[in-house]
PDB file of N, CA and C in Angstrom:
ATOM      1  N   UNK A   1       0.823  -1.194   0.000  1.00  0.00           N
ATOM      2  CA  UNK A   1       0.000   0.000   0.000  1.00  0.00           C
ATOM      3  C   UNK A   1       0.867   1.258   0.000  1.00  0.00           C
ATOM      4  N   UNK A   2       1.937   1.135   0.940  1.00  0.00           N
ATOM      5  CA  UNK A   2       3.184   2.409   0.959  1.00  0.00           C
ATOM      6  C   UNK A   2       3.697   2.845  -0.325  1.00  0.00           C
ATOM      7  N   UNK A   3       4.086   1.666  -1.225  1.00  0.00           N
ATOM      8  CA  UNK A   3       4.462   1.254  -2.409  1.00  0.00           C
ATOM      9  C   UNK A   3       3.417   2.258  -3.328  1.00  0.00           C
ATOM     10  N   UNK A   4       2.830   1.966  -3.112  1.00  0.00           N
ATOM     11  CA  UNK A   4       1.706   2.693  -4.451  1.00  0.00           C
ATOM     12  C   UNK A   4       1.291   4.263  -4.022  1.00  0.00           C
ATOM     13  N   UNK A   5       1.443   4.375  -2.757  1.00  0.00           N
ATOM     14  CA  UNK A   5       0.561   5.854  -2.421  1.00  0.00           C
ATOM     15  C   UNK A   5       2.310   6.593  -2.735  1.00  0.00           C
ATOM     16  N   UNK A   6       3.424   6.087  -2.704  1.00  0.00           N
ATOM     17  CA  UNK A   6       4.641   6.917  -2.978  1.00  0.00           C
ATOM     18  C   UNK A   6       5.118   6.666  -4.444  1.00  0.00           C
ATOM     19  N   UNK A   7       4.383   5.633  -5.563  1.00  0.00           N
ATOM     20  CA  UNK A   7       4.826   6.223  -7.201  1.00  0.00           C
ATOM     21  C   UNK A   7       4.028   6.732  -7.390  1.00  0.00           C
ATOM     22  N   UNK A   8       2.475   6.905  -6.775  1.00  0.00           N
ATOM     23  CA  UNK A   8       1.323   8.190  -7.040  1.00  0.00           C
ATOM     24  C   UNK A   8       2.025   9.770  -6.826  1.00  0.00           C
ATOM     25  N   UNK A   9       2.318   9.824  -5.627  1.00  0.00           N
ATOM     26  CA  UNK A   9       3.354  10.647  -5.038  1.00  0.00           C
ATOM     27  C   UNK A   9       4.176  11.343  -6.399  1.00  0.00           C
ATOM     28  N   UNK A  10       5.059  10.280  -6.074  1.00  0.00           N
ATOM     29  CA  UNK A  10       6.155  10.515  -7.747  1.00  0.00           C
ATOM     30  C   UNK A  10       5.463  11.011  -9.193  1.00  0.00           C
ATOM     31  N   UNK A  11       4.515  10.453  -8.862  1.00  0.00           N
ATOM     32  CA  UNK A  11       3.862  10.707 -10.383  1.00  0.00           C
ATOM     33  C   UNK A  11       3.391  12.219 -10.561  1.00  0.00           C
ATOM     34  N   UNK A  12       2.827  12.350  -9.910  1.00  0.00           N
ATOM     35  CA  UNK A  12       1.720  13.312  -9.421  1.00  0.00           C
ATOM     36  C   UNK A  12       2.506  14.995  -9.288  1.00  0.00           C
ATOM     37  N   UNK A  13       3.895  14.571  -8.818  1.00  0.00           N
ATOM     38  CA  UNK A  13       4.841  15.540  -8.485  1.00  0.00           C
ATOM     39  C   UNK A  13       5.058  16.547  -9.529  1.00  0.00           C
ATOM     40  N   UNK A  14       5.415  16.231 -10.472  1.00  0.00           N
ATOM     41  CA  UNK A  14       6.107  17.332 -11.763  1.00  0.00           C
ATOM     42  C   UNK A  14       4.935  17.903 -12.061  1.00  0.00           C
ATOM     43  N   UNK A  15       3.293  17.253 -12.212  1.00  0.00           N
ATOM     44  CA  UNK A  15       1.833  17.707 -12.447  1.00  0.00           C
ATOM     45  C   UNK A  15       2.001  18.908 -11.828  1.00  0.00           C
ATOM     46  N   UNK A  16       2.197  18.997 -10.294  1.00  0.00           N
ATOM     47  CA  UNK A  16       1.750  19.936  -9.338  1.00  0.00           C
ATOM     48  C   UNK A  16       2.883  20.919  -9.743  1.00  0.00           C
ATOM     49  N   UNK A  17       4.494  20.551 -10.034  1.00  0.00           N
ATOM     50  CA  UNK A  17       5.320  21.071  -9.889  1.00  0.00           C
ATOM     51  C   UNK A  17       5.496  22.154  -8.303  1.00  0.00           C
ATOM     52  N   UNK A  18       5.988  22.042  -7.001  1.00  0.00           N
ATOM     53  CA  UNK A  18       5.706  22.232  -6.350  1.00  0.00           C
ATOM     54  C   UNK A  18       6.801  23.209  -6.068  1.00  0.00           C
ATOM     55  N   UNK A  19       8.059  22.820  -6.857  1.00  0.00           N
ATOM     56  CA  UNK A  19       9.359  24.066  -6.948  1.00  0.00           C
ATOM     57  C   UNK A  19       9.363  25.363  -7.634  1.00  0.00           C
ATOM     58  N   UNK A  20       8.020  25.086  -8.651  1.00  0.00           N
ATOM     59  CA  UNK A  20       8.086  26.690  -9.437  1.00  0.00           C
ATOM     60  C   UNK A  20       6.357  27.154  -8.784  1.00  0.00           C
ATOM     61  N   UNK A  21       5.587  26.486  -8.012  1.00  0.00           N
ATOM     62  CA  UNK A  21       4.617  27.524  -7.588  1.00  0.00           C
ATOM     63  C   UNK A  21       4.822  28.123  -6.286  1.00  0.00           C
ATOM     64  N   UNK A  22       5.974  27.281  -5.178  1.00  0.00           N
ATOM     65  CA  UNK A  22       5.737  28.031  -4.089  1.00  0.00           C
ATOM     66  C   UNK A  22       6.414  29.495  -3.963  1.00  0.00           C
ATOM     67  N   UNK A  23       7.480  29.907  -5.329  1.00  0.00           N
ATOM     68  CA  UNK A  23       7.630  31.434  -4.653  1.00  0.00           C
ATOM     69  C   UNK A  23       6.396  32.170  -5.185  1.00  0.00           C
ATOM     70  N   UNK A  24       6.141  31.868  -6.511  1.00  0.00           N
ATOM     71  CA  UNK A  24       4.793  32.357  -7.090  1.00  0.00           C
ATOM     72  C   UNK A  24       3.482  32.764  -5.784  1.00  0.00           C
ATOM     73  N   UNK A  25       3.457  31.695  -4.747  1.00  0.00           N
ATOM     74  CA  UNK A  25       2.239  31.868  -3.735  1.00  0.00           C
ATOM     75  C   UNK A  25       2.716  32.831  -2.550  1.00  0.00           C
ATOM     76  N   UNK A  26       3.863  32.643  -2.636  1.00  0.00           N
ATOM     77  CA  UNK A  26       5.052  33.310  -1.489  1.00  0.00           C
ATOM     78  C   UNK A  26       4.613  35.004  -2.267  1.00  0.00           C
ATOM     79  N   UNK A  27       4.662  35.026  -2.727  1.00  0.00           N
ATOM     80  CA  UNK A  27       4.448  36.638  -4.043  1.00  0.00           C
ATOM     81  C   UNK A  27       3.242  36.848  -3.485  1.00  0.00           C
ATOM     82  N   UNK A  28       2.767  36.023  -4.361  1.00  0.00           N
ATOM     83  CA  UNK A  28       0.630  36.288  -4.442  1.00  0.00           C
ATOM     84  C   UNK A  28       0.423  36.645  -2.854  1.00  0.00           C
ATOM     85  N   UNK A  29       1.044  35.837  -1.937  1.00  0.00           N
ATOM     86  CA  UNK A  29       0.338  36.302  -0.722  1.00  0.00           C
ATOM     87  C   UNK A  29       0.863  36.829   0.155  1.00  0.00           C
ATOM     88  N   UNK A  30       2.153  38.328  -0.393  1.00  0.00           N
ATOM     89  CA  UNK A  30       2.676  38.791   0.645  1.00  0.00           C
ATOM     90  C   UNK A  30       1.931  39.919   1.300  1.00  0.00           C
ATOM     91  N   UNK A  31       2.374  40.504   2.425  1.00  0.00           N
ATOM     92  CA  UNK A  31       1.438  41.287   2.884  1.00  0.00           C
ATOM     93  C   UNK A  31      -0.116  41.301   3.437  1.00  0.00           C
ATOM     94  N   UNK A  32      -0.136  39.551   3.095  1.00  0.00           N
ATOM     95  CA  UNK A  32      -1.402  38.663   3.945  1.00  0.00           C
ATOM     96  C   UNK A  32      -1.301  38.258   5.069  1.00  0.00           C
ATOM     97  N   UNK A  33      -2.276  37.910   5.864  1.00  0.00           N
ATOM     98  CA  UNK A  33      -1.884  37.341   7.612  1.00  0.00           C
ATOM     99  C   UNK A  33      -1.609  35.809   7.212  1.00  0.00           C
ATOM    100  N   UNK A  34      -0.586  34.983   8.162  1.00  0.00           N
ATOM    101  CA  UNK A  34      -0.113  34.097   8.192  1.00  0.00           C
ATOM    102  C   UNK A  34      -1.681  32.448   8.083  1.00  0.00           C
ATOM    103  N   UNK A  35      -2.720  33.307   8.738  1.00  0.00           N
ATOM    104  CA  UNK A  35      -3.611  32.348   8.777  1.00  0.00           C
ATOM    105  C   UNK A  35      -4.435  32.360   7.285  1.00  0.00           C
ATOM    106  N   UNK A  36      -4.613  33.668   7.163  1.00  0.00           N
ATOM    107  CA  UNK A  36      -5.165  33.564   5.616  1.00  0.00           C
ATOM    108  C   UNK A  36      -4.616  32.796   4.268  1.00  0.00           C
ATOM    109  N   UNK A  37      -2.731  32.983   4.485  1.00  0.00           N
ATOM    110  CA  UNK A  37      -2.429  31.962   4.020  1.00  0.00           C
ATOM    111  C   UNK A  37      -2.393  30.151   3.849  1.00  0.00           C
ATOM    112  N   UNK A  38      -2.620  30.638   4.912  1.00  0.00           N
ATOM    113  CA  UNK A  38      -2.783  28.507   5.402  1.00  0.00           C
ATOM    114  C   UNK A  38      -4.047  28.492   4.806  1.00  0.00           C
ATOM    115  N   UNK A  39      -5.216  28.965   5.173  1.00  0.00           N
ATOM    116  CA  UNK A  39      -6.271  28.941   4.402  1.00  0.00           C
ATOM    117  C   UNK A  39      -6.109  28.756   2.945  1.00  0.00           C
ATOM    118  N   UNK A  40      -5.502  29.623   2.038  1.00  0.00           N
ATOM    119  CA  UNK A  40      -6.004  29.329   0.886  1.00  0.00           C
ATOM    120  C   UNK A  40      -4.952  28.135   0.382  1.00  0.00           C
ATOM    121  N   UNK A  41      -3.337  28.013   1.003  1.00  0.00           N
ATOM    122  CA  UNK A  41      -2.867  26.875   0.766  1.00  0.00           C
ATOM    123  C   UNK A  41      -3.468  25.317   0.705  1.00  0.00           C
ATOM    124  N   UNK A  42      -4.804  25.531   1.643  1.00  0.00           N
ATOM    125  CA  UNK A  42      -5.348  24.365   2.095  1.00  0.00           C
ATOM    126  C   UNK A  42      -6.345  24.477   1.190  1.00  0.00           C
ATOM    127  N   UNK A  43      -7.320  25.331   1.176  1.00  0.00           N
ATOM    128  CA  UNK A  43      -8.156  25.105  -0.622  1.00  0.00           C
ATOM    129  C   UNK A  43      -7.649  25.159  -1.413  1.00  0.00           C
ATOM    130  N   UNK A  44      -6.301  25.192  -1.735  1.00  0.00           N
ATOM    131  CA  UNK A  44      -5.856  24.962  -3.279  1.00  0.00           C
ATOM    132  C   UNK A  44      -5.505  23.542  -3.267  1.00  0.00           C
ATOM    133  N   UNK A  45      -5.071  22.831  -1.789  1.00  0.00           N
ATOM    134  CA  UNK A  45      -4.700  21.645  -1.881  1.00  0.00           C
ATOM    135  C   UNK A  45      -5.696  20.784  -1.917  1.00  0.00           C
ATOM    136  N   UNK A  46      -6.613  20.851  -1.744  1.00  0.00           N
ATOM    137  CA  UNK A  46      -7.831  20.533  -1.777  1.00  0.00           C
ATOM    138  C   UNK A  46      -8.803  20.188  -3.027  1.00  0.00           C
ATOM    139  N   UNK A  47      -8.669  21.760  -3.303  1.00  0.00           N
ATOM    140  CA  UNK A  47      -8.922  21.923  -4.855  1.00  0.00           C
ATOM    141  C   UNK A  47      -8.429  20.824  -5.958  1.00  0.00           C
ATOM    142  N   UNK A  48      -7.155  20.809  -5.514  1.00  0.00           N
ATOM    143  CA  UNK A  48      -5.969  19.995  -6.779  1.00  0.00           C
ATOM    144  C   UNK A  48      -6.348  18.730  -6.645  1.00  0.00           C
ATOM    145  N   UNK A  49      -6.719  17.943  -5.291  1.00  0.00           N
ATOM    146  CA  UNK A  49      -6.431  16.680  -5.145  1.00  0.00           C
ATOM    147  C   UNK A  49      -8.194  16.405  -5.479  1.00  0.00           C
ATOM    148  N   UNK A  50      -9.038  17.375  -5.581  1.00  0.00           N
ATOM    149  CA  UNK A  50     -10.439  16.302  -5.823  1.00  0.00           C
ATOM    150  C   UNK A  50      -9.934  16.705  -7.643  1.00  0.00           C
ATOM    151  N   UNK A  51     -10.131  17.885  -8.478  1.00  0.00           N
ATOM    152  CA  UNK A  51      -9.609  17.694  -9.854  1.00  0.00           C
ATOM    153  C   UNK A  51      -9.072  16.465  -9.927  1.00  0.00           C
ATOM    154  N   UNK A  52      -7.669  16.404  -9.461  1.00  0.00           N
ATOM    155  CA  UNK A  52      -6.803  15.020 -10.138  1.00  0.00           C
ATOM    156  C   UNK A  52      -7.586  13.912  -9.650  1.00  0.00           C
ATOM    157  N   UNK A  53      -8.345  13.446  -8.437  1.00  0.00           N
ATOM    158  CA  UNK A  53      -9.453  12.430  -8.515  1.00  0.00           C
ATOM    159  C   UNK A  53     -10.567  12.532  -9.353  1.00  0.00           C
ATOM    160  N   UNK A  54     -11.427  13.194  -9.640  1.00  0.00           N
ATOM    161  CA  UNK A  54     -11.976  13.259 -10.853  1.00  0.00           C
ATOM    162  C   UNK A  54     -11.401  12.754 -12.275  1.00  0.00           C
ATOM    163  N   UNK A  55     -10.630  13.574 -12.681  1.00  0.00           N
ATOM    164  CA  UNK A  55      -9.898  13.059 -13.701  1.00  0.00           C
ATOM    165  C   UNK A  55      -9.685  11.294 -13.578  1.00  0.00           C
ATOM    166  N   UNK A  56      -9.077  11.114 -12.471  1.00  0.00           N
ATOM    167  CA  UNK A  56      -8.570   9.520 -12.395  1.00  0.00           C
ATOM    168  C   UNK A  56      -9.604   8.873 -12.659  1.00  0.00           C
ATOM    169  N   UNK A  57     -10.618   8.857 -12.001  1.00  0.00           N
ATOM    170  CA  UNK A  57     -11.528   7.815 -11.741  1.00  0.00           C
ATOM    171  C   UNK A  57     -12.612   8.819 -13.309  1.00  0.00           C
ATOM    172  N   UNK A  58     -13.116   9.486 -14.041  1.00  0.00           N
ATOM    173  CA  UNK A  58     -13.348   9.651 -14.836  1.00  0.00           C
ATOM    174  C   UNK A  58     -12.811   9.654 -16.268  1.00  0.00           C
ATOM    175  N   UNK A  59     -11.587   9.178 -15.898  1.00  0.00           N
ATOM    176  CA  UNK A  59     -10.739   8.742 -17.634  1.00  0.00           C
ATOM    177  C   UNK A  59     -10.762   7.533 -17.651  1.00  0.00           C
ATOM    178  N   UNK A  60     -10.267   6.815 -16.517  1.00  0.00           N
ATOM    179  CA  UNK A  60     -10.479   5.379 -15.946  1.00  0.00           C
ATOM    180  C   UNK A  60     -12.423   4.859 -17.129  1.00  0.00           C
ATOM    181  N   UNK A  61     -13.063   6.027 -16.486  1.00  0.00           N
ATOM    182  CA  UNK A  61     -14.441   5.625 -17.257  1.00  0.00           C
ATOM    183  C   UNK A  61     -14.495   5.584 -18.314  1.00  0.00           C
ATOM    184  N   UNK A  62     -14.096   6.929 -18.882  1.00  0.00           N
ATOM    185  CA  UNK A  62     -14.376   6.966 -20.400  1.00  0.00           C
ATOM    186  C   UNK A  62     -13.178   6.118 -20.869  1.00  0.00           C
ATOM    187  N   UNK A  63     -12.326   5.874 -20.593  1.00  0.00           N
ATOM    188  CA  UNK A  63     -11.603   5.201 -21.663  1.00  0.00           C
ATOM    189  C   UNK A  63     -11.899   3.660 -21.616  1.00  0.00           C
ATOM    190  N   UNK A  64     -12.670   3.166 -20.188  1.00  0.00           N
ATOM    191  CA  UNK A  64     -13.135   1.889 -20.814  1.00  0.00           C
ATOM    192  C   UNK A  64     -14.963   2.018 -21.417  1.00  0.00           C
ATOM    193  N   UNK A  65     -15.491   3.433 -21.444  1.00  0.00           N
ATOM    194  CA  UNK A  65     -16.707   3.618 -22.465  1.00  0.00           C
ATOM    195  C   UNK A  65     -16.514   3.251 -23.724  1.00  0.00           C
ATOM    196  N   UNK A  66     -14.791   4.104 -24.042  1.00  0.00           N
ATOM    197  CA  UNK A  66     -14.469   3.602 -25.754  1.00  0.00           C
ATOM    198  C   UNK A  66     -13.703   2.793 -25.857  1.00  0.00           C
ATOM    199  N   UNK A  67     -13.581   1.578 -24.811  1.00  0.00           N
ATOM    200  CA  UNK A  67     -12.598   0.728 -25.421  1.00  0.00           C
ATOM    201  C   UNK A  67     -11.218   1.150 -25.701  1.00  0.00           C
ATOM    202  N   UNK A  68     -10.656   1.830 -25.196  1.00  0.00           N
ATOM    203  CA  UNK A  68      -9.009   2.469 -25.673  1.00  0.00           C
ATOM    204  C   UNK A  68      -7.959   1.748 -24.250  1.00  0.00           C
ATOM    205  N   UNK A  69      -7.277   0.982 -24.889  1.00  0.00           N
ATOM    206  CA  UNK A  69      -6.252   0.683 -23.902  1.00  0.00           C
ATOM    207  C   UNK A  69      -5.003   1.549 -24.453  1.00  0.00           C
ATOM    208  N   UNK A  70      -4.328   1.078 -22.857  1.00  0.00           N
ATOM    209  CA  UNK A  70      -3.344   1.992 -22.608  1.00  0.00           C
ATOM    210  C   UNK A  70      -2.530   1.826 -24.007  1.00  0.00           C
ATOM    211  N   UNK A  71      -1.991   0.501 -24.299  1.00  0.00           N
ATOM    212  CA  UNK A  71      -0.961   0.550 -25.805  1.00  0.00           C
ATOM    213  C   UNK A  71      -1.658   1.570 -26.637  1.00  0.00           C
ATOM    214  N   UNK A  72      -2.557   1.465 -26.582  1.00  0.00           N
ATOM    215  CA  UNK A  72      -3.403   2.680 -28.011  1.00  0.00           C
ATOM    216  C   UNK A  72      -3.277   3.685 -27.606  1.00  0.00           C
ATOM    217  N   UNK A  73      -3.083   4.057 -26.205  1.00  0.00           N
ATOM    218  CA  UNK A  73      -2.361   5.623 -26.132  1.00  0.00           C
ATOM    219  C   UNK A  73      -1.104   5.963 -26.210  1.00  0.00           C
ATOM    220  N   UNK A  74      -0.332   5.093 -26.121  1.00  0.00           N
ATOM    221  CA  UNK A  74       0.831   4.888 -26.296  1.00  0.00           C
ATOM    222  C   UNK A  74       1.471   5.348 -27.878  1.00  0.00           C
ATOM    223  N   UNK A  75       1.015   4.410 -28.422  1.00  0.00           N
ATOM    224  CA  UNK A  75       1.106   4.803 -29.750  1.00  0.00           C
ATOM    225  C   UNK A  75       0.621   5.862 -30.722  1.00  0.00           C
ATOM    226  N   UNK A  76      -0.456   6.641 -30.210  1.00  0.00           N
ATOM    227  CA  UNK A  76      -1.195   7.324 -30.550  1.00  0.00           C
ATOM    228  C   UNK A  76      -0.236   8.724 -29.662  1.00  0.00           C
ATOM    229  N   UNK A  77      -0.049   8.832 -28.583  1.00  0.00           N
ATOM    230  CA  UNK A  77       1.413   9.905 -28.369  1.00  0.00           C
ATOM    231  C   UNK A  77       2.252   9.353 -28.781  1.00  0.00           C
ATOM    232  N   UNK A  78       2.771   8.460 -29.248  1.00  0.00           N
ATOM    233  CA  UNK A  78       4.076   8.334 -30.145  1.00  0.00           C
ATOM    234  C   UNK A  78       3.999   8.904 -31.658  1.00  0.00           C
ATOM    235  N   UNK A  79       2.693   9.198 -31.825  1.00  0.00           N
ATOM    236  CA  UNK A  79       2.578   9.065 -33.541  1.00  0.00           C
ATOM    237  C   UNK A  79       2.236  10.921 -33.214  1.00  0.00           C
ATOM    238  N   UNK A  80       1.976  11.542 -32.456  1.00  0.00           N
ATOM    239  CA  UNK A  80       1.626  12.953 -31.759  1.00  0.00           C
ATOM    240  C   UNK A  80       3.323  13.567 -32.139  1.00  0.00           C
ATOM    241  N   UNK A  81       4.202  12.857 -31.014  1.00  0.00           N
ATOM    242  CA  UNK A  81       6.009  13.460 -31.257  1.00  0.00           C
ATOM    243  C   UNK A  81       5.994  13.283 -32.244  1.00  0.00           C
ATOM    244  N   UNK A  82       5.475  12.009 -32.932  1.00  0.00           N
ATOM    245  CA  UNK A  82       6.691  11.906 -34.614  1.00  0.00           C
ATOM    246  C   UNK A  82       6.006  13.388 -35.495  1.00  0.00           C
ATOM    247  N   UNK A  83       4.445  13.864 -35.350  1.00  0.00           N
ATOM    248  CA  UNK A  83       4.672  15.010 -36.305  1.00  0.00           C
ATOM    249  C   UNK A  83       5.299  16.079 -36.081  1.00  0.00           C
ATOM    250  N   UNK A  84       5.181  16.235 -34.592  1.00  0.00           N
ATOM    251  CA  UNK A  84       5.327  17.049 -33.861  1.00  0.00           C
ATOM    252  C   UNK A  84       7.183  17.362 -34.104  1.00  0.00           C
ATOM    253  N   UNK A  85       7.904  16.635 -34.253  1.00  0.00           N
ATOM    254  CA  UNK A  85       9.175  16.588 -34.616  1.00  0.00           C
ATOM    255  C   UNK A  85       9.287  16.871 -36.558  1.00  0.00           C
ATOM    256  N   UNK A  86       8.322  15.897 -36.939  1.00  0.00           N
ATOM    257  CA  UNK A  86       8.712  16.270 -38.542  1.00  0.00           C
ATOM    258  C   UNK A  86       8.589  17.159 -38.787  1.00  0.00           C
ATOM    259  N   UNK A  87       7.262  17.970 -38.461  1.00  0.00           N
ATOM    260  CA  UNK A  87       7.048  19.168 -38.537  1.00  0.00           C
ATOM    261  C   UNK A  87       8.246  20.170 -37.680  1.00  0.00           C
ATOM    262  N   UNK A  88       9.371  20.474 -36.890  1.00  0.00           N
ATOM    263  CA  UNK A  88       9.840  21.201 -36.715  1.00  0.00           C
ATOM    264  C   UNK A  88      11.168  20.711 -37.587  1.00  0.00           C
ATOM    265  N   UNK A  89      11.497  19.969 -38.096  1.00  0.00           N
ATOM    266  CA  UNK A  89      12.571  19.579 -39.150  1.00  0.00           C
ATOM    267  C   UNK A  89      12.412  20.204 -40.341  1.00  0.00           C
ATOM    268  N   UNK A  90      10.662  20.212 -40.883  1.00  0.00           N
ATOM    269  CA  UNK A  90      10.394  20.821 -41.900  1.00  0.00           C
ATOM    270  C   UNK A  90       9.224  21.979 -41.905  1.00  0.00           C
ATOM    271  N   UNK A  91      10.253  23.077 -41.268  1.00  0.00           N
ATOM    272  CA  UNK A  91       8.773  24.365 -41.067  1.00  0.00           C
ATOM    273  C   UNK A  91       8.694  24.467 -42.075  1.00  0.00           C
ATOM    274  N   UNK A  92       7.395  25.246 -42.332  1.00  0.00           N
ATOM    275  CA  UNK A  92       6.628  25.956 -43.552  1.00  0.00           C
ATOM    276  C   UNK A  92       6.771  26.811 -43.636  1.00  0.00           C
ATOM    277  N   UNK A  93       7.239  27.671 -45.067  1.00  0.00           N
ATOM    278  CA  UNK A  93       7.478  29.244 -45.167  1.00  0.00           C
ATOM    279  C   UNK A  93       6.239  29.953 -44.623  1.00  0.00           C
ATOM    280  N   UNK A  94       6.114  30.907 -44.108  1.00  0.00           N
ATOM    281  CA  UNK A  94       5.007  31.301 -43.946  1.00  0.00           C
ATOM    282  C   UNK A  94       4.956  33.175 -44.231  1.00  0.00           C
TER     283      UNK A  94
END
């Protein structure tokens, strides 16, 4: 169970990126009282973690509504980079 709630952890990490928003909040909330901050730190954390549950357990749905397994996303962002690369090998005059 430790195992899984810490590669969620891992996973989840670069999403939130937690090194480039805290001076950003450190900014946003200077000149605020120390409690007002905890406050909104705690609805944003809040905020974030029912979104990313939603999402989970609602892609989880739709993607077994349409039948799409994971290899088919796989390949389907693999085939996303390959234009995504041809196309910067070969810009278009514009």
């Amino acid at each position: 169970m430790f195992k899984i709630a810490l590669v969620t952890v891992v996973a989840l990490l670069p999403i939130s990126n937690p090194f480039s928003t805290i001076p950003l909040y450190l900014s946003l909330t200077a000149g605020q009282s120390k409690e007002w901050s905890r406050q909104q730190a705690l609805k944003a954390a809040i905020y974030m973690a029912g979104i990313l549950l939603v999402f989970l357990w609602g892609g989880a749905l739709i993607k077994e509504f349409f039948g799409i397994s994971i290899p088919a996303i796989r390949v389907a962002g693999g085939v996303i980079i390959m234009r995504v690369g041809f196309n910067m090998l070969n810009p278009k005059d514009s």
